[in-house]
N, C-alpha and C. Protein backbone atom coordinates (compact mmCIF):
# COMPACT_ATOMS: atom_id res chain seq x y z
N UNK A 1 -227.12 128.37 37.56
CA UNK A 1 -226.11 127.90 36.66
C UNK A 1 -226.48 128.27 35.24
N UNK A 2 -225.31 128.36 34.58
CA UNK A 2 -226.00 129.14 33.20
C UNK A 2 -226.37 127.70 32.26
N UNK A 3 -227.67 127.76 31.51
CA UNK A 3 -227.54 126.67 30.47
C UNK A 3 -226.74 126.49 29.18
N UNK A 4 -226.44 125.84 28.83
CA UNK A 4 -225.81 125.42 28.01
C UNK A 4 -226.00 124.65 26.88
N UNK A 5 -225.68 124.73 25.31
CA UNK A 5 -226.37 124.47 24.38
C UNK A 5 -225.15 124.35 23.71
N UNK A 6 -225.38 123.39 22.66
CA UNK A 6 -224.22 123.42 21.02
C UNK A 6 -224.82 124.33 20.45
N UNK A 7 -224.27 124.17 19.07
CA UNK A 7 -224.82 125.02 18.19
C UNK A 7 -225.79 124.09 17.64
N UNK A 8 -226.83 124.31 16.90
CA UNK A 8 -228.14 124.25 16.74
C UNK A 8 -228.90 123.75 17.40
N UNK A 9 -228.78 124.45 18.79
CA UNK A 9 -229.81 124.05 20.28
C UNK A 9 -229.75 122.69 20.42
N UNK A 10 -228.56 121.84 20.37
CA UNK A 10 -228.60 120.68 20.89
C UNK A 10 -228.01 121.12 22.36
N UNK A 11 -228.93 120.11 23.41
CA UNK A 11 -228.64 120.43 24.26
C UNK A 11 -227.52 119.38 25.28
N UNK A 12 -226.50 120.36 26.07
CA UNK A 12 -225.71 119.67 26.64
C UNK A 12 -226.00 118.93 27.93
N UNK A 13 -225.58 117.44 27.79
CA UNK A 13 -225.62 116.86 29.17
C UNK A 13 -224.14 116.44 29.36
N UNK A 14 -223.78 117.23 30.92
CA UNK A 14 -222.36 116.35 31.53
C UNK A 14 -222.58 115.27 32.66
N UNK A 15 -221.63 114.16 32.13
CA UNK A 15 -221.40 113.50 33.00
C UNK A 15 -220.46 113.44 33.77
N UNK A 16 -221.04 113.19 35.07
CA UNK A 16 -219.67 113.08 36.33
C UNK A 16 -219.16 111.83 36.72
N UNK A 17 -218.21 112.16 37.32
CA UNK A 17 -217.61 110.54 37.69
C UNK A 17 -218.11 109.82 38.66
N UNK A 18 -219.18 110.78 39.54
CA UNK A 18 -220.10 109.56 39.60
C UNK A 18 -221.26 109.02 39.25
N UNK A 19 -221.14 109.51 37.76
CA UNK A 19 -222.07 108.46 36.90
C UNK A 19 -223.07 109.67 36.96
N UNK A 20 -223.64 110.50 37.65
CA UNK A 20 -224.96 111.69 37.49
C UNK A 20 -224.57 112.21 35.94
N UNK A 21 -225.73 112.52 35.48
CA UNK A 21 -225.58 113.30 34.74
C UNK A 21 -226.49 114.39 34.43
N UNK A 22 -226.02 115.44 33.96
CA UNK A 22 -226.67 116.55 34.04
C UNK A 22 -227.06 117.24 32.98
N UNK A 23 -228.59 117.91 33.18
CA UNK A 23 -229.05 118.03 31.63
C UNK A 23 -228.93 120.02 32.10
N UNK A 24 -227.93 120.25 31.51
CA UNK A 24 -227.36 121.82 31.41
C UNK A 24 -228.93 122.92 31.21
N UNK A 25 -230.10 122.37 30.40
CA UNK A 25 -231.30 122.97 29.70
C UNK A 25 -231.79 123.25 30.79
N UNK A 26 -232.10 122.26 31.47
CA UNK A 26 -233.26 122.02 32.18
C UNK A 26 -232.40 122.62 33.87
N UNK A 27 -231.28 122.33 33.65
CA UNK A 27 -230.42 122.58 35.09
C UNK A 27 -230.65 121.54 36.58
N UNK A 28 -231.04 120.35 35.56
CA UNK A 28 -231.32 119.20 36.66
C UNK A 28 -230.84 118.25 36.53
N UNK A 29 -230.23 117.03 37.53
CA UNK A 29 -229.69 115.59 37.04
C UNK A 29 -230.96 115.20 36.78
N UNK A 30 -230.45 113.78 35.36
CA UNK A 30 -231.32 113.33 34.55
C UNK A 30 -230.87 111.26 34.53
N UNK A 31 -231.68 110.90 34.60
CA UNK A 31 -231.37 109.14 33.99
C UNK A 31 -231.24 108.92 32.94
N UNK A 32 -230.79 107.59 32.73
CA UNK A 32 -230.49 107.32 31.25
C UNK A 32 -231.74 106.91 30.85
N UNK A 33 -232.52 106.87 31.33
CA UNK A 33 -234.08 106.64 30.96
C UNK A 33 -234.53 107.86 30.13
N UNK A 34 -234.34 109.02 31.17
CA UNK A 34 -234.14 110.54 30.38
C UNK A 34 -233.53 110.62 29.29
N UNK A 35 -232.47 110.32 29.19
CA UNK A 35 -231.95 110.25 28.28
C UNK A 35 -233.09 109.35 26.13
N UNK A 36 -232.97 108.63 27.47
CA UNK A 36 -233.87 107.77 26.02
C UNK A 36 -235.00 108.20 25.55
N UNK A 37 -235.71 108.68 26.17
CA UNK A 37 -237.16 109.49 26.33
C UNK A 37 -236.56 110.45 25.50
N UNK A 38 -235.36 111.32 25.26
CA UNK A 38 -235.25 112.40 24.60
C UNK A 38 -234.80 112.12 23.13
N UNK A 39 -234.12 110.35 23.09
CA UNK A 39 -233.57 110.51 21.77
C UNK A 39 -234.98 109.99 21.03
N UNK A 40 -236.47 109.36 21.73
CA UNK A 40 -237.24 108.73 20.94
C UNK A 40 -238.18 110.24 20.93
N UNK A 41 -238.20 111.29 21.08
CA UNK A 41 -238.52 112.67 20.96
C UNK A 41 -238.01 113.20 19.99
N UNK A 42 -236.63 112.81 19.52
CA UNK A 42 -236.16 113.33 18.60
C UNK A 42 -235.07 114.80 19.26
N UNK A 43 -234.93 114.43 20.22
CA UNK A 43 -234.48 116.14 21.13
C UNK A 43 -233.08 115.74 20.89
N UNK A 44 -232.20 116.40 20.31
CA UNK A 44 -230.64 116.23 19.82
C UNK A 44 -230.07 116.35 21.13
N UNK A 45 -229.19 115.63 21.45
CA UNK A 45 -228.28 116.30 22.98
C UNK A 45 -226.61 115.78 22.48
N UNK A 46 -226.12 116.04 23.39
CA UNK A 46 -224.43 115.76 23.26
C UNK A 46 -223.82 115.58 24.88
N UNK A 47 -223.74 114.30 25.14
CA UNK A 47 -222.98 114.27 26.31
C UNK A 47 -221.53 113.93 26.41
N UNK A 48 -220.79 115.29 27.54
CA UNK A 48 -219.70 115.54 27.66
C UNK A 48 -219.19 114.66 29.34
N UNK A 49 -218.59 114.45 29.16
CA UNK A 49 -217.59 114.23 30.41
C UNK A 49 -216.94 115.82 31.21
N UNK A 50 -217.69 116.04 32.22
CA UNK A 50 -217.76 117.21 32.91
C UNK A 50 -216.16 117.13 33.39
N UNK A 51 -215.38 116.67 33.40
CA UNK A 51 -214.19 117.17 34.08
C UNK A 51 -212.99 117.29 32.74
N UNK A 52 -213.14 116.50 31.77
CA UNK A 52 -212.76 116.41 30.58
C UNK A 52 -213.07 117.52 29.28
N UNK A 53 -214.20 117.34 29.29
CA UNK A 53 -215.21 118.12 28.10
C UNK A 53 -214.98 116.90 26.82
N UNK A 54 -214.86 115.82 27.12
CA UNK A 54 -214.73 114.65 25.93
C UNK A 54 -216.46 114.53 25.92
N UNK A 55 -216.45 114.24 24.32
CA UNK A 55 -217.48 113.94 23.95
C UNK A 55 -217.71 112.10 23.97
N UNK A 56 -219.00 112.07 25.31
CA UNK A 56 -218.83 110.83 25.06
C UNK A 56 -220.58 110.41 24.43
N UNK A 57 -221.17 110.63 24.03
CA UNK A 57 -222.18 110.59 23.42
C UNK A 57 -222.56 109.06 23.00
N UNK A 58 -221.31 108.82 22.56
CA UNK A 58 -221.67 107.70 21.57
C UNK A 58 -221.58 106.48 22.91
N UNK A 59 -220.94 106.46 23.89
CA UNK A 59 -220.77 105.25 24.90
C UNK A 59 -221.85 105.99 25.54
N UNK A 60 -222.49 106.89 25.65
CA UNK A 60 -223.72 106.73 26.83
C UNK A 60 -224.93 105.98 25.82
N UNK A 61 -224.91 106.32 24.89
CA UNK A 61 -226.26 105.69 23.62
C UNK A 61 -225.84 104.34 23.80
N UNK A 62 -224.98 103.75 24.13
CA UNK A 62 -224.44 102.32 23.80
C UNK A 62 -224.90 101.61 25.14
N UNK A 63 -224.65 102.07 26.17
CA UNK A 63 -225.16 101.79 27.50
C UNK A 63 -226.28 101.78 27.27
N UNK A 64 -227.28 102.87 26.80
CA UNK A 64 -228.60 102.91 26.88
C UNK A 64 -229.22 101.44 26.42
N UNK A 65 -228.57 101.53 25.15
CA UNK A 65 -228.76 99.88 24.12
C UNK A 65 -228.82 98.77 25.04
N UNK A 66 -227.86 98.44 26.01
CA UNK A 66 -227.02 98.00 26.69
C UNK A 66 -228.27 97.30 28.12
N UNK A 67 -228.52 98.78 28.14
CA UNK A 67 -229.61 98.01 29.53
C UNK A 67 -230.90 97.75 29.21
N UNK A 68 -231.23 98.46 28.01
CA UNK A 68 -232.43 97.92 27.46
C UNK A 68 -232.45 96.50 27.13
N UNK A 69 -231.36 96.40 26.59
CA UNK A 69 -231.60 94.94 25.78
C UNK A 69 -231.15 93.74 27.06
N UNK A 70 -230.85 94.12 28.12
CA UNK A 70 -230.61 93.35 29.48
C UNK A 70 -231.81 93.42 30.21
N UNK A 71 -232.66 93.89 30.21
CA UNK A 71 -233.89 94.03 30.98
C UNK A 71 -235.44 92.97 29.67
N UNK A 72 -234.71 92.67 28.83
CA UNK A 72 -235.29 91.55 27.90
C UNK A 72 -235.81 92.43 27.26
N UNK A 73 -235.15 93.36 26.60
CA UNK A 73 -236.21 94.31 25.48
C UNK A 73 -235.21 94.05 24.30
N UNK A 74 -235.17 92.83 24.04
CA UNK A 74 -233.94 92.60 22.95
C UNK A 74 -235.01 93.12 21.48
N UNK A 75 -233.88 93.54 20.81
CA UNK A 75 -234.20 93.88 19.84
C UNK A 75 -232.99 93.11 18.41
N UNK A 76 -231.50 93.34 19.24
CA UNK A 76 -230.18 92.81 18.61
C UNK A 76 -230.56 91.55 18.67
N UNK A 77 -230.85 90.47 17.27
CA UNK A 77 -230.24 89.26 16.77
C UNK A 77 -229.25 88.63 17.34
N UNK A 78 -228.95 87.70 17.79
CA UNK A 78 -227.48 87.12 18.33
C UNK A 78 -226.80 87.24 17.13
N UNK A 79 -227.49 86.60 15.81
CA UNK A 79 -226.56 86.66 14.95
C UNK A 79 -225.63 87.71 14.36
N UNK A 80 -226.99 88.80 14.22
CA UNK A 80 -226.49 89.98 13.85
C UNK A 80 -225.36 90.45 14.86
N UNK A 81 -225.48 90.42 16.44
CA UNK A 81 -224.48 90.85 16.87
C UNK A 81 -223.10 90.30 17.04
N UNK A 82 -223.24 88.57 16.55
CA UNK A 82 -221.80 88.12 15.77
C UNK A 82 -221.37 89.05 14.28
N UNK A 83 -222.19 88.81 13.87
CA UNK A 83 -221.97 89.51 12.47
C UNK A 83 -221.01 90.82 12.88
N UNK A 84 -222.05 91.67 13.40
CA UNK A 84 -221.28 92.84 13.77
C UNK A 84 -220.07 93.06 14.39
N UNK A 85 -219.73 92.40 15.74
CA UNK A 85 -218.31 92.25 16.06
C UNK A 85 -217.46 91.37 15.14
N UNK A 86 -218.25 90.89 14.21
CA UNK A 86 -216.76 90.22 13.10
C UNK A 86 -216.53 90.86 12.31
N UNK A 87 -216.80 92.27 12.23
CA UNK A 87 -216.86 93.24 11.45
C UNK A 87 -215.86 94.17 11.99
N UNK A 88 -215.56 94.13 13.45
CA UNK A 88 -214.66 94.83 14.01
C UNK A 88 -213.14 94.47 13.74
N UNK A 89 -212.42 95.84 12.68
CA UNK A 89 -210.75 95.39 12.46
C UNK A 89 -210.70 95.13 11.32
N UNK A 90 -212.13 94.87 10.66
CA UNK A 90 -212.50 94.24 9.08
C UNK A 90 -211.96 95.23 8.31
N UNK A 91 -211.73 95.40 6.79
CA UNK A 91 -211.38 96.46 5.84
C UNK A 91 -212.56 97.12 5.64
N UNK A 92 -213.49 96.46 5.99
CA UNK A 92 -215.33 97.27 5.92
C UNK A 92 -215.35 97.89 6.95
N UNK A 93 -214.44 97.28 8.18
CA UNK A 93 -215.60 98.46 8.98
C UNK A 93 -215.55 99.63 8.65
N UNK A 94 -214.83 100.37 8.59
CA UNK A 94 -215.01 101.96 8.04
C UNK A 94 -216.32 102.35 7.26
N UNK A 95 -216.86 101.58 6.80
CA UNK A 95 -218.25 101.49 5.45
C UNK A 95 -219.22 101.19 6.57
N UNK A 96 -219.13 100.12 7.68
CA UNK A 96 -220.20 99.64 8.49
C UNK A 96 -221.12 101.18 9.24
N UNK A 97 -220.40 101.97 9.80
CA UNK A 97 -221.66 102.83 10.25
C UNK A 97 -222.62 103.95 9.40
N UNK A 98 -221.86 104.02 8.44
CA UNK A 98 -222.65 105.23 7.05
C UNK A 98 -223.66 104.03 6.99
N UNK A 99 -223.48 102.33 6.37
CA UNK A 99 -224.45 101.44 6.02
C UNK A 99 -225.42 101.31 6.98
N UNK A 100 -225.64 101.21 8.16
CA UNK A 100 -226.57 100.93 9.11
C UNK A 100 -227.18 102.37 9.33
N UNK A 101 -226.90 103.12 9.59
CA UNK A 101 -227.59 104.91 9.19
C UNK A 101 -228.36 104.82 8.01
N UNK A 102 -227.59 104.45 6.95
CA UNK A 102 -228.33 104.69 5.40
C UNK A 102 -229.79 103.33 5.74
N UNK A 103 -230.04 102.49 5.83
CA UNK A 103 -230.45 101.10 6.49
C UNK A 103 -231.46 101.22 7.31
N UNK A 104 -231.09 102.27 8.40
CA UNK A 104 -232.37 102.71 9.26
C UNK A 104 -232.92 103.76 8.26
N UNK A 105 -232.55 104.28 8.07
CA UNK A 105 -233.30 105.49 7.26
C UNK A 105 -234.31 105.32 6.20
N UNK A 106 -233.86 104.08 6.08
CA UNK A 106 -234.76 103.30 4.68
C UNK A 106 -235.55 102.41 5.81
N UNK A 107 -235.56 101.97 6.88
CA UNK A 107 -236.77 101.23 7.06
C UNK A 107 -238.11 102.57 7.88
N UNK A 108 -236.89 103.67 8.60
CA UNK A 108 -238.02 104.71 8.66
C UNK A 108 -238.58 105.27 7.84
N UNK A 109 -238.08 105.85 6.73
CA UNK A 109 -239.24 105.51 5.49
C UNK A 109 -240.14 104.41 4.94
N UNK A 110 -239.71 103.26 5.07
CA UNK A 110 -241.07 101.93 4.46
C UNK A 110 -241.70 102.19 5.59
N UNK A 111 -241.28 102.24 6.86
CA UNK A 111 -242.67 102.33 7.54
C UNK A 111 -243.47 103.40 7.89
N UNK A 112 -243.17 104.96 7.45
CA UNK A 112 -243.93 105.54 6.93
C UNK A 112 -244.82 105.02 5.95
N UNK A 113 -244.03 104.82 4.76
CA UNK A 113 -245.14 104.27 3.84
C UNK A 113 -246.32 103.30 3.92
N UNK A 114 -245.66 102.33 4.71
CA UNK A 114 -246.51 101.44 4.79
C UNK A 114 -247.70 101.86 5.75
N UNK A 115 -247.20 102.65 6.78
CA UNK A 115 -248.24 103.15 7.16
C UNK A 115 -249.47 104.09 6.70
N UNK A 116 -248.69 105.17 5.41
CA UNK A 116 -249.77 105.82 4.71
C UNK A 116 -250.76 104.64 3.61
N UNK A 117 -250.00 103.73 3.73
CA UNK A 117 -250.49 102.78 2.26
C UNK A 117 -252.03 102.09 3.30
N UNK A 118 -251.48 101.74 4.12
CA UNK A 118 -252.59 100.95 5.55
C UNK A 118 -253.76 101.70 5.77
N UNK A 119 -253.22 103.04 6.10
CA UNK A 119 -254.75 103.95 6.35
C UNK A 119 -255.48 104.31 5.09
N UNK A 120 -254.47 104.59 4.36
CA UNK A 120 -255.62 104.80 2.54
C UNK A 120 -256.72 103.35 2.22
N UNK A 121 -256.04 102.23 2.32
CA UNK A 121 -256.74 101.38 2.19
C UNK A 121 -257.81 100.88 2.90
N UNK A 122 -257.73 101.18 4.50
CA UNK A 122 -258.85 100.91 4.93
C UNK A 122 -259.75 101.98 4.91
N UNK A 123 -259.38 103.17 4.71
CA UNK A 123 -259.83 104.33 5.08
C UNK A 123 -261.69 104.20 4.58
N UNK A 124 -262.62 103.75 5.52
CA UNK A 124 -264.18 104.45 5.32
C UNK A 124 -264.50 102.93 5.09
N UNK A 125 -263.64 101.98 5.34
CA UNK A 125 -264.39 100.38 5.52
C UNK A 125 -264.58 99.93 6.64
N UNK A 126 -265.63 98.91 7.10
CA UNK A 126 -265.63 98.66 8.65
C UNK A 126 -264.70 97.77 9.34
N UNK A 127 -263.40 97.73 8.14
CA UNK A 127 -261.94 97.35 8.93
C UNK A 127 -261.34 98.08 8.91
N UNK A 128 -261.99 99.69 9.34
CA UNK A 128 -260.67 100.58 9.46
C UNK A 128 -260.40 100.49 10.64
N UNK A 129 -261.20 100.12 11.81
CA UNK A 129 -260.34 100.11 12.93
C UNK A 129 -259.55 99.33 13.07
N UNK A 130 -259.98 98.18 13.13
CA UNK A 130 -259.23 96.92 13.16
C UNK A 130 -257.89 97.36 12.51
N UNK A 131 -258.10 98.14 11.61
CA UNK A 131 -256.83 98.20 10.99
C UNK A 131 -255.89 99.31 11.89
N UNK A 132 -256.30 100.53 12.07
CA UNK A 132 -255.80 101.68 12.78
C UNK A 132 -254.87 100.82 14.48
N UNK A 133 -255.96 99.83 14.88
CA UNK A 133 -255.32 99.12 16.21
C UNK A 133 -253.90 98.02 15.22
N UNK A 134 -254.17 97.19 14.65
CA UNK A 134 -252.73 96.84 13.98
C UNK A 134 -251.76 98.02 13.57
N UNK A 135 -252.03 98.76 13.11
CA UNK A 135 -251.03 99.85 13.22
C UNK A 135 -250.47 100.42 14.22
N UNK A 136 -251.27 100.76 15.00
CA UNK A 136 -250.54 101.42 16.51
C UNK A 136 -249.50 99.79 16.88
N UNK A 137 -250.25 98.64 16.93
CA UNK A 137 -249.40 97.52 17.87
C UNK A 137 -247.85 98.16 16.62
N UNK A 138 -248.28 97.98 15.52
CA UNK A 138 -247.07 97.44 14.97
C UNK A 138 -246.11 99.12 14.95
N UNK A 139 -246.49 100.01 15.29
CA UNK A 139 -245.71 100.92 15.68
C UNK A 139 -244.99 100.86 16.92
N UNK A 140 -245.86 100.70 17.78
CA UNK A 140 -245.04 99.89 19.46
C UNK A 140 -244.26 98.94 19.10
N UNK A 141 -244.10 97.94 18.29
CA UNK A 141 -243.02 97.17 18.32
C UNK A 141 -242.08 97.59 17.62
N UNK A 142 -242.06 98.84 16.33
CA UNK A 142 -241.48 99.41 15.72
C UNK A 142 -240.54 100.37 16.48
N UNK A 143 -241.52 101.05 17.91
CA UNK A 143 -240.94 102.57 18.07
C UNK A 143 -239.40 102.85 18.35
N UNK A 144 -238.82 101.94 18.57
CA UNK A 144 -236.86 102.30 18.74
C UNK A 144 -236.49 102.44 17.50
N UNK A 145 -237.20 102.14 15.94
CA UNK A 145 -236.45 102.72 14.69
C UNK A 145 -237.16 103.92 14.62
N UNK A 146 -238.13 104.39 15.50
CA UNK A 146 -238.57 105.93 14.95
C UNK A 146 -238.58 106.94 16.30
N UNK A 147 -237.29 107.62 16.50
CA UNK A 147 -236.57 108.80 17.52
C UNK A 147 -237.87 109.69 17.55
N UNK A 148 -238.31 110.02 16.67
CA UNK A 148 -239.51 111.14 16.69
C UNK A 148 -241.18 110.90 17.33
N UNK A 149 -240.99 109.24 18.02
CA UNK A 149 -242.06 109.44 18.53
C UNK A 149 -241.74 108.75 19.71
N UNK A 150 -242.15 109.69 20.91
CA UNK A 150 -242.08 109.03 22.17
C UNK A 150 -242.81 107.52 22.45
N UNK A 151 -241.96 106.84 22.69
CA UNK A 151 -242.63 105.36 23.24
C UNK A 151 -243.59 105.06 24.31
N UNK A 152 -244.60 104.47 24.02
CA UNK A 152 -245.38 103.81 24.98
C UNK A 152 -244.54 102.86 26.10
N UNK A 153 -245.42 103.29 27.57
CA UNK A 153 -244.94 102.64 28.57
C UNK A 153 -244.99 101.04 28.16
N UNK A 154 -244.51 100.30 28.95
CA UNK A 154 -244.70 98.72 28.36
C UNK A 154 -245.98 98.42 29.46
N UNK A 155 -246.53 97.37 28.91
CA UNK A 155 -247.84 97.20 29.50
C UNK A 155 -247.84 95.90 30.13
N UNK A 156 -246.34 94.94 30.09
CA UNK A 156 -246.20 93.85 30.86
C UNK A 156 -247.07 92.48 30.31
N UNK A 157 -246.84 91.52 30.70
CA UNK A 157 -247.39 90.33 30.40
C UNK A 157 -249.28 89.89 30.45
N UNK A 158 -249.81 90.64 31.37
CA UNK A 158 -251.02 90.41 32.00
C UNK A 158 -251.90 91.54 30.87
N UNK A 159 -251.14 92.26 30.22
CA UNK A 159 -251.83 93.24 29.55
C UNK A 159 -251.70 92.99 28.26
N UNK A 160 -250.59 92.76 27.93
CA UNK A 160 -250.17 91.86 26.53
C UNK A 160 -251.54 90.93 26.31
N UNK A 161 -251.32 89.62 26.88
CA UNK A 161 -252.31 88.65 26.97
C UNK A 161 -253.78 89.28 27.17
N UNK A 162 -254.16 90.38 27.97
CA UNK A 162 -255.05 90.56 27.68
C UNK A 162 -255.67 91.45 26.24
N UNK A 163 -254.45 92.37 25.41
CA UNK A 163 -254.69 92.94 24.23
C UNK A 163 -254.98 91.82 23.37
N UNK A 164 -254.06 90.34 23.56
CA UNK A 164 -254.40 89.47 22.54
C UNK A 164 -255.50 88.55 22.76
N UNK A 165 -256.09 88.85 23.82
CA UNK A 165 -257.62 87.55 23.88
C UNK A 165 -258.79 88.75 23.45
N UNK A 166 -258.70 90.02 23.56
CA UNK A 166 -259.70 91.18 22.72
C UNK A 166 -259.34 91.25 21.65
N UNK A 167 -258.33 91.36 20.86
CA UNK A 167 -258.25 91.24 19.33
C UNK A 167 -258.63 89.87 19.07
N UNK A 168 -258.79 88.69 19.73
CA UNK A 168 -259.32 87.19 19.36
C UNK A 168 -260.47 87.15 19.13
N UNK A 169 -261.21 88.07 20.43
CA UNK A 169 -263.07 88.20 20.46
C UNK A 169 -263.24 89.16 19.24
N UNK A 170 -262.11 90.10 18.63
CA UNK A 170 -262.53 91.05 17.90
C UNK A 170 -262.53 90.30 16.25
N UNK A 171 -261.65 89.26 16.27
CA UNK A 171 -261.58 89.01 14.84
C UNK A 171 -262.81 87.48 14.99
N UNK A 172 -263.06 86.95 16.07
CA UNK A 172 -264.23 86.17 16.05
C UNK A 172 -265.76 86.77 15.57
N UNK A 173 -265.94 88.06 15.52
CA UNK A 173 -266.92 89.09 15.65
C UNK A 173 -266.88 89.36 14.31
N UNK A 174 -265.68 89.80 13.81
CA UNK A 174 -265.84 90.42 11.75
C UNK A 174 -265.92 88.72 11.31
N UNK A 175 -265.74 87.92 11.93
CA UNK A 175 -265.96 86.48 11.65
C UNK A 175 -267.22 85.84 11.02
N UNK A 176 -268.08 86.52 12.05
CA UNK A 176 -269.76 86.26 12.45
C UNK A 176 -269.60 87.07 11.50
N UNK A 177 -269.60 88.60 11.38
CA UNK A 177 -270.30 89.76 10.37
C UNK A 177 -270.05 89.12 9.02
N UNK A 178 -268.82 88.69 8.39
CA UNK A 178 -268.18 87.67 6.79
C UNK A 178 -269.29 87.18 6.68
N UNK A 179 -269.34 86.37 7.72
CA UNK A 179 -270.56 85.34 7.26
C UNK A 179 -271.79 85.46 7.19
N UNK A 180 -272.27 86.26 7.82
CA UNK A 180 -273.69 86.94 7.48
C UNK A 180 -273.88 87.63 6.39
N UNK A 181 -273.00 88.26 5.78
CA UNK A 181 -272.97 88.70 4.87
C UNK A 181 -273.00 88.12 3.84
N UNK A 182 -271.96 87.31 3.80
CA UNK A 182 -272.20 85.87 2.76
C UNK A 182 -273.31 84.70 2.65
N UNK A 183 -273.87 85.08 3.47
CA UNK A 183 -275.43 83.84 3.61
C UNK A 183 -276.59 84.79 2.33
């Protein structure tokens, strides 16, 4: 089958009516898991409705949202998502999606920054690790505002709890070192 591409190598996925969808690049059906894996890659795609050629792009990203945040990976506010549907029909909405684009864009920049500001500061003290491991956590909880870096698998409850009783022994430890130092 021949592949298929937009113009500036975004690549095409069609969907069929029964729900498969197909990544034209690669010439294989793909999940919406696939799917997500490619937008936190940063890999541009455009999905069409294979019998149509409608661009439905924007309702497969919405689904994606959709089952993530149903499988308890909430990220959407209740409030915010009142907010937002009372926004639907509003004289704003037209302004609402440029604002939330412009919005992310500004928190993927602070947390660039904040991240260059984090490593300069610890950089060559014996809390730079300590610090480098708060950074990675707080990038994992970050990674759905930043497309350009593939996400860590989730590590579940038993692993959670166990990252947080080793960062407990770890900050009990620079605990002891403070104080020796200070004697």
């Amino acid at each position: 089958m021949k592949k298929q591409h937009g113009t500036d190598g975004v690549v095409v996925i069609k969907k069929y009516a029964n729900r498969r969808l197909y990544n034209t690049e690669s010439s294989s059906y793909i999940t919406l898991e696939h799917l997500a894996a490619m937008t936190r890659e940063g890999r541009e795609f455009k999905v069409v409705d294979a019998k149509t050629d409608e661009d439905i792009t924007h309702n497969v990203l919405t689904q994606i949202i959709m089952e993530a945040e149903s499988r308890g990976q909430t990220m959407l506010p209740v409030n915010f998502l009142r907010q937002l549907i009372a926004l639907y029909g509003d004289s704003m909405q037209a302004m609402v999606p440029d604002y939330l684009d412009a919005s992310m864009d500004s928190f993927r920049r602070n947390q660039a920054q904040f991240k260059t500001a984090v490593e300069g500061a610890f950089a060559g003290s014996p809390f730079a690790e300590i610090a480098k491991r708060n950074l990675e956590m707080f990038e994992a909880a970050a990674q759905a505002f930043k497309p350009a870096v593939a996400a860590a698998p989730a590590t579940g409850a038993v692993g959670k709890d166990g990252e947080i009783a080793a960062l407990k022994a770890e900050l009990a430890q620079l605990r002891d070192k403070v104080d020796k130092l200070g004697e």
